[in-house]
PDB file of N, CA and C in Angstrom:
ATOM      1  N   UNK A   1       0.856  -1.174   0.000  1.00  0.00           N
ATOM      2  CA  UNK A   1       0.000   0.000   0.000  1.00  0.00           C
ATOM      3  C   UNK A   1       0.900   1.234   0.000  1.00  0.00           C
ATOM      4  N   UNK A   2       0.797   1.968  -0.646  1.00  0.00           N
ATOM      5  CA  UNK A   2       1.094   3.145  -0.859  1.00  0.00           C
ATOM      6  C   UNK A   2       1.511   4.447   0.500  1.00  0.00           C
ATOM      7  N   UNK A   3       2.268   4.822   0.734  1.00  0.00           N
ATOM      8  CA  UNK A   3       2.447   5.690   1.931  1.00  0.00           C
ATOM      9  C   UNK A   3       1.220   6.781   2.014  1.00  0.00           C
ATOM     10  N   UNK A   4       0.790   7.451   1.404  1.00  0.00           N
ATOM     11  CA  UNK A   4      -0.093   8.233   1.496  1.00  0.00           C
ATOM     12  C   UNK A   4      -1.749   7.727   1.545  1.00  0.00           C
ATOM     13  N   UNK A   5      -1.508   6.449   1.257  1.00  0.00           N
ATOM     14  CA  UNK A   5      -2.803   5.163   1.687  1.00  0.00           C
ATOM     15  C   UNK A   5      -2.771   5.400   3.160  1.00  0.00           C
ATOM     16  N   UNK A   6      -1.722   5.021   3.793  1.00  0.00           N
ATOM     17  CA  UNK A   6      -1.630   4.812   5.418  1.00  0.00           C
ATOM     18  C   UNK A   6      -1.457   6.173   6.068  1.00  0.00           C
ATOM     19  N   UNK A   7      -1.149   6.906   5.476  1.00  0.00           N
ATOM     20  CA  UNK A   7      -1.515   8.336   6.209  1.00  0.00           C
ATOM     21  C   UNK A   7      -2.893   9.239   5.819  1.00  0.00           C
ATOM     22  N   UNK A   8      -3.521   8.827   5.424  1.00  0.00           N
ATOM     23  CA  UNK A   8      -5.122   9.181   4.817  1.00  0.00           C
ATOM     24  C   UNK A   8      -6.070   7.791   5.779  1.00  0.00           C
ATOM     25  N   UNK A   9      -5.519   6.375   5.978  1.00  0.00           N
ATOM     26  CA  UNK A   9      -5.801   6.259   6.512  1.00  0.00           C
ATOM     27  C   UNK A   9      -6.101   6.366   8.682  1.00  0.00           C
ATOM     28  N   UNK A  10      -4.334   6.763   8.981  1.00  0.00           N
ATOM     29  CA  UNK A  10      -3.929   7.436   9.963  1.00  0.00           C
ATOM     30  C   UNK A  10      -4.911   8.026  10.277  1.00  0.00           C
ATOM     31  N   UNK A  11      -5.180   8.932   9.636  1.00  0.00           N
ATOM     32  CA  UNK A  11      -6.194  10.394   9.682  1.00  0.00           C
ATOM     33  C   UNK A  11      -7.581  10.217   9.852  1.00  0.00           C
ATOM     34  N   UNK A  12      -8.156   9.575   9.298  1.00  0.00           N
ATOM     35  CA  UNK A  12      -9.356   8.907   9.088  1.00  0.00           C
ATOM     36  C   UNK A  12      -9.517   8.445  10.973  1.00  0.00           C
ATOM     37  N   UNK A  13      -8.554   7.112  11.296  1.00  0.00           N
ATOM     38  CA  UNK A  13      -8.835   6.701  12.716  1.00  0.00           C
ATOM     39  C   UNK A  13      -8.654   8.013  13.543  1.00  0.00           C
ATOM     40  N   UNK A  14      -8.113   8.899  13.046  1.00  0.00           N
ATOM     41  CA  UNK A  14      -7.887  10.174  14.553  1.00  0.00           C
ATOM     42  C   UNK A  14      -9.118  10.562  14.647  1.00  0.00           C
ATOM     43  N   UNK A  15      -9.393  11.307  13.070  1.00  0.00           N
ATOM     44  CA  UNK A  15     -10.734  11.694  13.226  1.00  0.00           C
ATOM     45  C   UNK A  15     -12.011  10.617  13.803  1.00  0.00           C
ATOM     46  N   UNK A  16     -11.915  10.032  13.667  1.00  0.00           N
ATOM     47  CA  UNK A  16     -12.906   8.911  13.877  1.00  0.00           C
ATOM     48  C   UNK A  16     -12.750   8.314  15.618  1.00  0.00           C
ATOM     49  N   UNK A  17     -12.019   8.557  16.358  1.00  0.00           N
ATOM     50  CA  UNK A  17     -11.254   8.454  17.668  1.00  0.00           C
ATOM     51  C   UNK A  17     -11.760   9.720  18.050  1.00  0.00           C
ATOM     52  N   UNK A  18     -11.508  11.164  17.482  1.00  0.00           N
ATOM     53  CA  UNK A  18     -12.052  12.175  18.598  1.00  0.00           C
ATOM     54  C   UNK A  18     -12.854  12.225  18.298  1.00  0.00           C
ATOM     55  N   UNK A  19     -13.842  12.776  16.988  1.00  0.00           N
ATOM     56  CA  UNK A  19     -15.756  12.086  17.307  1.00  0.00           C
ATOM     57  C   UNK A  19     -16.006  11.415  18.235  1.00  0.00           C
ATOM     58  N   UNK A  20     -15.521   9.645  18.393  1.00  0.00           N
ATOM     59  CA  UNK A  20     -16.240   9.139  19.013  1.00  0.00           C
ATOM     60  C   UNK A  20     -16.223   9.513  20.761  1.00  0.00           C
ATOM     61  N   UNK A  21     -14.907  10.120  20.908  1.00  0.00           N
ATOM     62  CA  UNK A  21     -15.051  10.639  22.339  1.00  0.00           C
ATOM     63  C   UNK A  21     -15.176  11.940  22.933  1.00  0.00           C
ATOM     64  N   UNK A  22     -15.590  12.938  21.868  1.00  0.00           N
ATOM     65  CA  UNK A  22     -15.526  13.910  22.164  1.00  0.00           C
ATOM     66  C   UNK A  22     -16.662  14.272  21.620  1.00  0.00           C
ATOM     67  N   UNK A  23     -17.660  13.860  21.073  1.00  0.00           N
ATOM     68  CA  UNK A  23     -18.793  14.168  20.097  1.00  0.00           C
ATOM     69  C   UNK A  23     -19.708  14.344  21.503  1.00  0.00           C
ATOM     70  N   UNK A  24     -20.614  15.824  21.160  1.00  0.00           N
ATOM     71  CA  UNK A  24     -21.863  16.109  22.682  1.00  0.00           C
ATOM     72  C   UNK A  24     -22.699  14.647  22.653  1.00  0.00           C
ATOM     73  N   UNK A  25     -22.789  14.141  22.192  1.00  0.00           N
ATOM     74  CA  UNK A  25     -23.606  13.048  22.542  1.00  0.00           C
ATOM     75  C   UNK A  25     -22.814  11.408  22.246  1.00  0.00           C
ATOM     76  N   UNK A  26     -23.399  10.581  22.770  1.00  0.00           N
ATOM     77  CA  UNK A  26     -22.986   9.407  22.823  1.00  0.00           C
ATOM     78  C   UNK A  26     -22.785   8.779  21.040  1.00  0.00           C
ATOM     79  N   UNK A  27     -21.260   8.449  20.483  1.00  0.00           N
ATOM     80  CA  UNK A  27     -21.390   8.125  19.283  1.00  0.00           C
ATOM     81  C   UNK A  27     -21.690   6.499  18.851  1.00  0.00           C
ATOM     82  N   UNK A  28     -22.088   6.366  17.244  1.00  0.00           N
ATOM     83  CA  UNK A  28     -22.801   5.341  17.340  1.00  0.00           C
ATOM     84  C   UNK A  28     -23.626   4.727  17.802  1.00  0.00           C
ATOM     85  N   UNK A  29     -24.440   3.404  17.348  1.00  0.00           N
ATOM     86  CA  UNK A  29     -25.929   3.508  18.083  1.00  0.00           C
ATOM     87  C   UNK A  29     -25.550   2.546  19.010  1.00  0.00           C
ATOM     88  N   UNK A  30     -26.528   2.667  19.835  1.00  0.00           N
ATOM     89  CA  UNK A  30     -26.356   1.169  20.631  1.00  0.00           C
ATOM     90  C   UNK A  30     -27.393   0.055  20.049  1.00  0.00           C
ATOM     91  N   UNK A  31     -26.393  -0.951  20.396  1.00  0.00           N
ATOM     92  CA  UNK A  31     -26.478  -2.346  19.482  1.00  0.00           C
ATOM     93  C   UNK A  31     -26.941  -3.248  20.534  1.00  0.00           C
ATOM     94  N   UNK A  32     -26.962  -3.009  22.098  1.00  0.00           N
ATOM     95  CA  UNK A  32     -27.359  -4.074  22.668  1.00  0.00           C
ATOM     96  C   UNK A  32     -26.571  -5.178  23.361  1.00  0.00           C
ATOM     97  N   UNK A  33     -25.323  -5.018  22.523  1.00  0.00           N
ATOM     98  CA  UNK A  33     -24.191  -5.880  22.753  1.00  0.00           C
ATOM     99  C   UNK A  33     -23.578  -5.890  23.747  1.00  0.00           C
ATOM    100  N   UNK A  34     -23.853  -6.437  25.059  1.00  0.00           N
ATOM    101  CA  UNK A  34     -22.557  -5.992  26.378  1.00  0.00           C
ATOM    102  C   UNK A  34     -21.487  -5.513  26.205  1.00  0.00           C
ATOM    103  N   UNK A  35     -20.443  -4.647  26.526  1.00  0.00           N
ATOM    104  CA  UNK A  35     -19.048  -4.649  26.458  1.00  0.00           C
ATOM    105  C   UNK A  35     -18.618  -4.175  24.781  1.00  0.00           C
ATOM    106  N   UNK A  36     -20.552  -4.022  23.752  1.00  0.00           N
ATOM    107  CA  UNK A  36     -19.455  -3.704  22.762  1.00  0.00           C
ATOM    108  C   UNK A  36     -18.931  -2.146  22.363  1.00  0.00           C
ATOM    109  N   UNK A  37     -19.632  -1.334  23.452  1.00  0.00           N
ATOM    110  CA  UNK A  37     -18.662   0.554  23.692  1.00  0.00           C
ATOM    111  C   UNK A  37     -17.392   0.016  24.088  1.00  0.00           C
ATOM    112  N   UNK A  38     -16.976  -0.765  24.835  1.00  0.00           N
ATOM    113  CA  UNK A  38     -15.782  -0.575  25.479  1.00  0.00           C
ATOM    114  C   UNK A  38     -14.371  -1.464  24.144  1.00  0.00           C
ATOM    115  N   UNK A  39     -15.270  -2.778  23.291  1.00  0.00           N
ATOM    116  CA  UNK A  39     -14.721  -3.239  22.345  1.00  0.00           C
ATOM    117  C   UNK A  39     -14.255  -1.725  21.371  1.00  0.00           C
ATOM    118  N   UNK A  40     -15.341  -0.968  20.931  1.00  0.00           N
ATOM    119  CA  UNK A  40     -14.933   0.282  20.505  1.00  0.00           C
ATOM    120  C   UNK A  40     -13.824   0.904  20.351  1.00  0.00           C
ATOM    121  N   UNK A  41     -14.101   1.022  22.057  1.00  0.00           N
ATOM    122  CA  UNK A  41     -13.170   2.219  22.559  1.00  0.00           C
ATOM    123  C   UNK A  41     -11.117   1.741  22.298  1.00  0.00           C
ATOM    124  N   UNK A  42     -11.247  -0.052  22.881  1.00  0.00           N
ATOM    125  CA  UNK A  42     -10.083  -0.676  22.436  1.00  0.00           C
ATOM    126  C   UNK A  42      -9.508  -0.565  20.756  1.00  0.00           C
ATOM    127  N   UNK A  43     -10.716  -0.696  19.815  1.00  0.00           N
ATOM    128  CA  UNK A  43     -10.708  -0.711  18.595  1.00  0.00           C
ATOM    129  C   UNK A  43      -9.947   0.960  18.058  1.00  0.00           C
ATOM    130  N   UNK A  44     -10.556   1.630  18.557  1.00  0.00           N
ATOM    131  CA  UNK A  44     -10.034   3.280  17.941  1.00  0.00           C
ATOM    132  C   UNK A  44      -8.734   3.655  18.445  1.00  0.00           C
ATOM    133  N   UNK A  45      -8.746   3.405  19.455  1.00  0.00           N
ATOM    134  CA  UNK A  45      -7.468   3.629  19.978  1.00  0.00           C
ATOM    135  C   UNK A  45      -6.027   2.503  19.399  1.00  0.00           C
ATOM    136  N   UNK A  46      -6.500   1.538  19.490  1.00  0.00           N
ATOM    137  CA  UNK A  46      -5.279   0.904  19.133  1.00  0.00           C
ATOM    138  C   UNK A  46      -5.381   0.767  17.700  1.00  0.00           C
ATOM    139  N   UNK A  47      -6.329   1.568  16.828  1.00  0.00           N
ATOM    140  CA  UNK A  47      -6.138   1.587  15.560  1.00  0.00           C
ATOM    141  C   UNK A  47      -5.120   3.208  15.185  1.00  0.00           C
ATOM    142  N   UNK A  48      -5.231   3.736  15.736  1.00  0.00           N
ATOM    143  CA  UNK A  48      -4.972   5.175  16.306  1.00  0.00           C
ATOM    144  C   UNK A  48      -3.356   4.746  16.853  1.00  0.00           C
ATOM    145  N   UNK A  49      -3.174   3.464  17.436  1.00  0.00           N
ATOM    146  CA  UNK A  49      -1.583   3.184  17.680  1.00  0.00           C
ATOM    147  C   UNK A  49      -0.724   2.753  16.406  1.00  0.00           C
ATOM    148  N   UNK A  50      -1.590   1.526  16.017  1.00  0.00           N
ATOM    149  CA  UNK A  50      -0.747   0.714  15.065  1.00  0.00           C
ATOM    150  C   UNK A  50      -0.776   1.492  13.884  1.00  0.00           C
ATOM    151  N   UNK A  51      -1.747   2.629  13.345  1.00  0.00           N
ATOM    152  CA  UNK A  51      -1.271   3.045  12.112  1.00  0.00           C
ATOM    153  C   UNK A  51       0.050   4.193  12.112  1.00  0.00           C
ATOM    154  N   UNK A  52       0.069   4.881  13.335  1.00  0.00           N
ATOM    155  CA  UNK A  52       1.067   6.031  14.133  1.00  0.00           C
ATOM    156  C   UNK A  52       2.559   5.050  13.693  1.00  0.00           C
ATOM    157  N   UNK A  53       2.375   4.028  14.201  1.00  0.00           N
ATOM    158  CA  UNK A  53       3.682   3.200  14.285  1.00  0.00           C
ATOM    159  C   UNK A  53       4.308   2.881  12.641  1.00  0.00           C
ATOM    160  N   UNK A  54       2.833   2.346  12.035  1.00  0.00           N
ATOM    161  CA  UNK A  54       3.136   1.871  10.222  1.00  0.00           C
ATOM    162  C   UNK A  54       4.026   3.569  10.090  1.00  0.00           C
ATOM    163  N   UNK A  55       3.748   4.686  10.339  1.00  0.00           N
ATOM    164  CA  UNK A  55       3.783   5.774   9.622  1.00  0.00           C
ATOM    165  C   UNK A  55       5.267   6.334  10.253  1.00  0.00           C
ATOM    166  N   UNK A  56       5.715   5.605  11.652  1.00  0.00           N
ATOM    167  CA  UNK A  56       6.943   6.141  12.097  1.00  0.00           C
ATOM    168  C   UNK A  56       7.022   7.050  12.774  1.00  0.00           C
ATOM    169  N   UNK A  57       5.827   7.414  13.112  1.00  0.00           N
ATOM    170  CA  UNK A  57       5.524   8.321  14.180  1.00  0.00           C
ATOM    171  C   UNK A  57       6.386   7.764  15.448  1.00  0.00           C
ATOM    172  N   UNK A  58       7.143   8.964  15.917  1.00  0.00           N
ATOM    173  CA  UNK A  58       7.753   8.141  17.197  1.00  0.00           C
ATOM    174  C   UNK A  58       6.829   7.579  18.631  1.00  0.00           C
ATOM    175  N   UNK A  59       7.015   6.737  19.179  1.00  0.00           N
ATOM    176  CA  UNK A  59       6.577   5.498  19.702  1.00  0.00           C
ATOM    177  C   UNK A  59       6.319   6.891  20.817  1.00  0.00           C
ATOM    178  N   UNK A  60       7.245   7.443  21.165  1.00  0.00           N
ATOM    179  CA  UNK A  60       6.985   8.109  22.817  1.00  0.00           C
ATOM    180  C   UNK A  60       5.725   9.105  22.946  1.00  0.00           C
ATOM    181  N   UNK A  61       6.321   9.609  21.634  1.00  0.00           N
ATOM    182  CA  UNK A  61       5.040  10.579  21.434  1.00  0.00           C
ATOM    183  C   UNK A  61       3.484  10.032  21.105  1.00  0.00           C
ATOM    184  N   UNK A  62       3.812   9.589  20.072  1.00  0.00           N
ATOM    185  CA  UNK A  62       2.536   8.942  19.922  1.00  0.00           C
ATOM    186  C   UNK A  62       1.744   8.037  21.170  1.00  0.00           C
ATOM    187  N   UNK A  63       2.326   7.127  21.357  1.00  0.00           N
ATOM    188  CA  UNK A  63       1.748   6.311  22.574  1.00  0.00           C
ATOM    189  C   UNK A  63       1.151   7.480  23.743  1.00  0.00           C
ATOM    190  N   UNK A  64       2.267   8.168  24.213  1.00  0.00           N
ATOM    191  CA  UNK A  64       2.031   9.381  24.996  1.00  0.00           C
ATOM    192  C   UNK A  64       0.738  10.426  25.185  1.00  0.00           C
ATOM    193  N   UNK A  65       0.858  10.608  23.921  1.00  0.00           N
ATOM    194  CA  UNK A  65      -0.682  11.022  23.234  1.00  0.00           C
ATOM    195  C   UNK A  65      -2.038  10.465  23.256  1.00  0.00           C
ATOM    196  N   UNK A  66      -1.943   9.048  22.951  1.00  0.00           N
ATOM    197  CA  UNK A  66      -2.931   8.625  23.611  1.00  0.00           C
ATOM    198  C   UNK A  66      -3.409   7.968  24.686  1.00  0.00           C
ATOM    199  N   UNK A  67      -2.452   7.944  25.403  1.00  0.00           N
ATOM    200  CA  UNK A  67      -2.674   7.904  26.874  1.00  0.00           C
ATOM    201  C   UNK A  67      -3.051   9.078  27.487  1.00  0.00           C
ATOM    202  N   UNK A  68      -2.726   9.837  26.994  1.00  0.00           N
ATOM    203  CA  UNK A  68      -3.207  11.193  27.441  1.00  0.00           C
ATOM    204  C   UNK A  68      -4.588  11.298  27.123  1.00  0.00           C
ATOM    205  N   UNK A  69      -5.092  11.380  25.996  1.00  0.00           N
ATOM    206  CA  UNK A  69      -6.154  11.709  25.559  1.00  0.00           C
ATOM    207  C   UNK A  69      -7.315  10.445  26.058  1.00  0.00           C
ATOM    208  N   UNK A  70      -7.139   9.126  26.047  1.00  0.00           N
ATOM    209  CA  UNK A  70      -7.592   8.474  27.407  1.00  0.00           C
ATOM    210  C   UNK A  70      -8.416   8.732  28.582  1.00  0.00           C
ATOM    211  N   UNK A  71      -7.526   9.703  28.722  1.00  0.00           N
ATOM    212  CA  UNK A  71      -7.606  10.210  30.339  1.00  0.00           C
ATOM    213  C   UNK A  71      -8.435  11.297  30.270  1.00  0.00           C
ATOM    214  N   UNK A  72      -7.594  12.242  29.352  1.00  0.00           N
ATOM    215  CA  UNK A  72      -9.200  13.688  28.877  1.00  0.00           C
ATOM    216  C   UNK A  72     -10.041  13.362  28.135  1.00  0.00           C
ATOM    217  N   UNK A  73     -10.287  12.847  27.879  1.00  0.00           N
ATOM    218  CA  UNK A  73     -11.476  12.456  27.170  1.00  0.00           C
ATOM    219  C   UNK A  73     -12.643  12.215  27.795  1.00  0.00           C
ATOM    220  N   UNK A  74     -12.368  11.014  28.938  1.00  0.00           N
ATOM    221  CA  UNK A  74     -13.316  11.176  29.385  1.00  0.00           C
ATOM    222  C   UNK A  74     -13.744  11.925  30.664  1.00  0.00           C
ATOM    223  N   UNK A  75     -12.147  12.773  31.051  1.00  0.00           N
ATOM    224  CA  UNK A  75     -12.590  13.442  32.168  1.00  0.00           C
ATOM    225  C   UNK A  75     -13.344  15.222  31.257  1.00  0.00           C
ATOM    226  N   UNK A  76     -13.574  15.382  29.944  1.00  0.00           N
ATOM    227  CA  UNK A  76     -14.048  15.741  29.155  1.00  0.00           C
ATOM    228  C   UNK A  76     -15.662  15.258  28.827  1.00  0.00           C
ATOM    229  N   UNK A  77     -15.573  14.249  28.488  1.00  0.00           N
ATOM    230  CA  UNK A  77     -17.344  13.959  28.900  1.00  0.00           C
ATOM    231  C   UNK A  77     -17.611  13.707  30.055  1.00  0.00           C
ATOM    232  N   UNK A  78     -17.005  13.782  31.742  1.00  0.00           N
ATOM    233  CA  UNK A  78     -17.525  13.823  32.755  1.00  0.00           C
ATOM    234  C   UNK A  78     -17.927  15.148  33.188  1.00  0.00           C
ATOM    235  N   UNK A  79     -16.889  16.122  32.814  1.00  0.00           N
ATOM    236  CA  UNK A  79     -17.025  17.845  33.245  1.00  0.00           C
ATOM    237  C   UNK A  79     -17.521  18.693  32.194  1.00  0.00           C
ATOM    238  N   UNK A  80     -17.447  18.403  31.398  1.00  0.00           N
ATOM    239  CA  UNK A  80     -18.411  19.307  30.289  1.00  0.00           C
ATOM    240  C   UNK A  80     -18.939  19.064  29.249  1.00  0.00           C
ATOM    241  N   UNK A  81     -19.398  17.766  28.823  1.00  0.00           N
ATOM    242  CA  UNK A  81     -20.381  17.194  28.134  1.00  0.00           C
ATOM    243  C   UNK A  81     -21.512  16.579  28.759  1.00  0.00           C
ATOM    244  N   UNK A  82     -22.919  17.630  28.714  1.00  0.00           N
ATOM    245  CA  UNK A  82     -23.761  17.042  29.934  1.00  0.00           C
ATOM    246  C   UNK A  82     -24.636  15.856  29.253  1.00  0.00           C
ATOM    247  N   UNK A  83     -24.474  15.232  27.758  1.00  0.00           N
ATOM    248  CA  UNK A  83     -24.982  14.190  27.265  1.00  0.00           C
ATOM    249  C   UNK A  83     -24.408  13.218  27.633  1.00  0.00           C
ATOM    250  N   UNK A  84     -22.777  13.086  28.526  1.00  0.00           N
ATOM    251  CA  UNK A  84     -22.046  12.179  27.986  1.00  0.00           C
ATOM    252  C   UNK A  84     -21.828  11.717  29.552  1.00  0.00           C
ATOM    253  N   UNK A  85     -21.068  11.230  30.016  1.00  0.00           N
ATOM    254  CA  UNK A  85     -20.678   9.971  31.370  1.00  0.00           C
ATOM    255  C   UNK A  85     -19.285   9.742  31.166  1.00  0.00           C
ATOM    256  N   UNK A  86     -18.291  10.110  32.106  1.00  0.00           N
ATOM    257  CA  UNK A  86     -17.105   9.634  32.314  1.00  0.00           C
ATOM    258  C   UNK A  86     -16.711   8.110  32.926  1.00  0.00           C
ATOM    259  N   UNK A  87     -16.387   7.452  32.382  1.00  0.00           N
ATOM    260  CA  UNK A  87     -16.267   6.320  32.511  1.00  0.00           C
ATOM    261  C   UNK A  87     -15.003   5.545  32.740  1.00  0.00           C
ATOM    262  N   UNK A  88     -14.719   5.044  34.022  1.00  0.00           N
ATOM    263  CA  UNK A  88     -13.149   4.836  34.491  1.00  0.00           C
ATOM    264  C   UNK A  88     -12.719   3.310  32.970  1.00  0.00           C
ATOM    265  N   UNK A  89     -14.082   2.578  33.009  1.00  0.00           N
ATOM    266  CA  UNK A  89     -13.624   1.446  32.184  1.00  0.00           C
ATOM    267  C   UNK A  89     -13.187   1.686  30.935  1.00  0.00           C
ATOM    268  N   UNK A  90     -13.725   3.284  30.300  1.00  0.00           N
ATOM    269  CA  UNK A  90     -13.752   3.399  29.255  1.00  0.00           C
ATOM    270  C   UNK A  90     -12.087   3.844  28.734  1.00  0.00           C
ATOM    271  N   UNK A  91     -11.542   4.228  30.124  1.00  0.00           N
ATOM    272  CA  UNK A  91     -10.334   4.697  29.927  1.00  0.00           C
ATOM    273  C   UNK A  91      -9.240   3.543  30.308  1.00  0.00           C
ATOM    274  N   UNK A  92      -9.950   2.393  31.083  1.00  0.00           N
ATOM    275  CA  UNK A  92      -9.174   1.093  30.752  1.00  0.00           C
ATOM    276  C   UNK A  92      -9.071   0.347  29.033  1.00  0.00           C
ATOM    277  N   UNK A  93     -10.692   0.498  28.790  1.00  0.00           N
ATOM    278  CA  UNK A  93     -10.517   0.063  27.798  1.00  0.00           C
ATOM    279  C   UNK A  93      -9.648   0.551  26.335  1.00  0.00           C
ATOM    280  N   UNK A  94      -9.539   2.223  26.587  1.00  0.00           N
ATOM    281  CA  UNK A  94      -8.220   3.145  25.706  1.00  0.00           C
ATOM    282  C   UNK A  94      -7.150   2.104  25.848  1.00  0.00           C
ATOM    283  N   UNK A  95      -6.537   2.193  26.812  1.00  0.00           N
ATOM    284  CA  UNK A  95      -5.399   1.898  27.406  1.00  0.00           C
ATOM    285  C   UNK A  95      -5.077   0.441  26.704  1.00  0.00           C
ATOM    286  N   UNK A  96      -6.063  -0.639  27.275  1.00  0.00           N
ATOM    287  CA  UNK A  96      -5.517  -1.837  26.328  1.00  0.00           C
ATOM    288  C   UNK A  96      -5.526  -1.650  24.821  1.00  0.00           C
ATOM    289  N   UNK A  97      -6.397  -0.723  24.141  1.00  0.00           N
ATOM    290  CA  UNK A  97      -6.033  -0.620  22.724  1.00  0.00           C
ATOM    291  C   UNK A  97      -4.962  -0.039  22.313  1.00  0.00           C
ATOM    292  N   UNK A  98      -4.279   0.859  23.342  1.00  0.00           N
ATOM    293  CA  UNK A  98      -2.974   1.615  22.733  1.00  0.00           C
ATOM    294  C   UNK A  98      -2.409   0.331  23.193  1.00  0.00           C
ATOM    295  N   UNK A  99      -2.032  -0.415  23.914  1.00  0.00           N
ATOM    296  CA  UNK A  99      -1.498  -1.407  23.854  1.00  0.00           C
ATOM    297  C   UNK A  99      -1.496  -2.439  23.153  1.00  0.00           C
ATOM    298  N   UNK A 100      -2.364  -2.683  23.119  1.00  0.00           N
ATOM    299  CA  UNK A 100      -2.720  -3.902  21.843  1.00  0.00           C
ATOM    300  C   UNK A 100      -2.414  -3.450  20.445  1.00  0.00           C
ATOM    301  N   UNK A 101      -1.986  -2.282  20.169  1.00  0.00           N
ATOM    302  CA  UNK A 101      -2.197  -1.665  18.895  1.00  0.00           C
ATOM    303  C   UNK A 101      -0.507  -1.735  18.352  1.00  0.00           C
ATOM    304  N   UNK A 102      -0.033  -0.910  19.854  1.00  0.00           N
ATOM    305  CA  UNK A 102       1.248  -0.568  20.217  1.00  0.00           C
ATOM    306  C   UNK A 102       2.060  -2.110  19.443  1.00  0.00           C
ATOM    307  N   UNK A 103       1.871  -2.948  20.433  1.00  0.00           N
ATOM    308  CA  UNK A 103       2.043  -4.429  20.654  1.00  0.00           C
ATOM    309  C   UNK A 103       2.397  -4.875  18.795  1.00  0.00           C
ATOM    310  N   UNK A 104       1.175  -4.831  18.851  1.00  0.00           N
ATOM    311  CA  UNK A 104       0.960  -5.208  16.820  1.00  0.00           C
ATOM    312  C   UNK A 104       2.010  -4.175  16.049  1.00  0.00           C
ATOM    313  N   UNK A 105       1.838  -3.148  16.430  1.00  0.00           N
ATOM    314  CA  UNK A 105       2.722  -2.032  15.481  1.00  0.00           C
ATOM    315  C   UNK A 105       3.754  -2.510  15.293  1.00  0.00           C
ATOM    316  N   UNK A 106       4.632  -3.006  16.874  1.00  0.00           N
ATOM    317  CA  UNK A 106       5.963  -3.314  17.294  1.00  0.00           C
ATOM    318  C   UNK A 106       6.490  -4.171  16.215  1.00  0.00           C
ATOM    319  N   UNK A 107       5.334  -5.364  16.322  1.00  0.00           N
ATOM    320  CA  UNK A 107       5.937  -6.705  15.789  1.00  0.00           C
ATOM    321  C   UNK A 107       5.172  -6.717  14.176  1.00  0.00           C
ATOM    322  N   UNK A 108       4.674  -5.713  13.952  1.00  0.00           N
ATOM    323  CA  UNK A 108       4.795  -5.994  12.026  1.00  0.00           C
ATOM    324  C   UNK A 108       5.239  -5.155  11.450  1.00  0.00           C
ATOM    325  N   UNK A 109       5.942  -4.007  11.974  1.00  0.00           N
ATOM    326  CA  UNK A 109       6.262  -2.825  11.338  1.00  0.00           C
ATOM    327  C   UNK A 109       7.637  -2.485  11.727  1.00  0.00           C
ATOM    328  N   UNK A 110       8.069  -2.982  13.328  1.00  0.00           N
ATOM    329  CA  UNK A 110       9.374  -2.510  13.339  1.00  0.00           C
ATOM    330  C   UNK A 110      10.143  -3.826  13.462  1.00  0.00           C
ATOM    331  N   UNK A 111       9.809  -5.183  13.596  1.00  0.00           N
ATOM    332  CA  UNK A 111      10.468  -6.259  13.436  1.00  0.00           C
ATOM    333  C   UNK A 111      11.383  -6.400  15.147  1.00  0.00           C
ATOM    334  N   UNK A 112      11.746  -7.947  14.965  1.00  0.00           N
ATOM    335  CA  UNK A 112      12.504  -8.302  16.013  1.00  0.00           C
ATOM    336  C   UNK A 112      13.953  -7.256  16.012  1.00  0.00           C
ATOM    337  N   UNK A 113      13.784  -6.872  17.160  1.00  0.00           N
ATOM    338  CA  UNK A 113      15.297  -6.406  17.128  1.00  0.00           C
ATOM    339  C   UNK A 113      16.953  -7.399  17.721  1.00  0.00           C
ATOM    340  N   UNK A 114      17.490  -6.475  16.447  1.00  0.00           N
ATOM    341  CA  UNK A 114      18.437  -7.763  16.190  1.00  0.00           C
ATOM    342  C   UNK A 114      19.239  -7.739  17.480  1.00  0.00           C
ATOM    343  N   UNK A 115      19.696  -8.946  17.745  1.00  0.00           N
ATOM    344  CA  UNK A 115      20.622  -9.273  18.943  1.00  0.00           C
ATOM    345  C   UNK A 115      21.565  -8.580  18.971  1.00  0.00           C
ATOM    346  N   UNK A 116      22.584  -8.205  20.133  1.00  0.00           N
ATOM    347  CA  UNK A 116      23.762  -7.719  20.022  1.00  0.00           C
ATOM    348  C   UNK A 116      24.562  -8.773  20.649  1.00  0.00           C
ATOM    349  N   UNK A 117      25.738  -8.856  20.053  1.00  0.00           N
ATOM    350  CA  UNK A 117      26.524  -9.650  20.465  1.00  0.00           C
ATOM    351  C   UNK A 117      27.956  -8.748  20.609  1.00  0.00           C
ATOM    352  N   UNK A 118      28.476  -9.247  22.078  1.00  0.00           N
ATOM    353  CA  UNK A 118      29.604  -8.663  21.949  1.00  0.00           C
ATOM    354  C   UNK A 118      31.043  -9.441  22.648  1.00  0.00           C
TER     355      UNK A 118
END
């Protein structure tokens, strides 16, 4: 795929990551599904990691970033979105997607790192 494929797509998950947590009202419908906001929330975020990583975005920053935003986000729909609910799980569930995302980025994009021998 083309470099400007993965940075159009990059862009796409950001945008699509702050909508869903920053939008005045609750995004997407509800489906009924137990646990599937919080599947979501893992999904955007660690899509939001692993494409940062395809693109070489550095790891500190990026990761950094969304751990951050994690955290405001929803202390953002707890204090001044009166449609919305701050949600401690929701910011667990960030967290394993930058990880899980992170995780994947690591191992298809930057490869085993080579041994040193000395």
């Amino acid at each position: 795929m083309a470099v400007w494929a993965w940075r159009v797509a990059f862009v796409a998950a950001c945008l699509l990551q702050l909508y869903g947590v920053y939008a005045p009202r609750e995004a997407g419908p509800h489906v009924g599904i137990p646990m599937a906001d919080k599947f979501a929330h893992m999904f955007l975020f660690g899509s939001v990691a692993f494409l940062g990583l395809k693109l070489r975005i550095p790891a500190r920053w990026l990761l950094g970033a969304l751990v951050a935003n994690a955290v405001v986000s929803e202390l953002a729909q707890y204090f001044l979105l009166p449609q919305r609910d701050g949600d401690p799980f929701d910011v667990l569930a960030d967290l394993i997607g930058v990880a899980l995302g992170a995780w994947l980025g690591f191992r298809v994009f930057r490869g085993p790192r080579a041994s040193r021998t000395t």
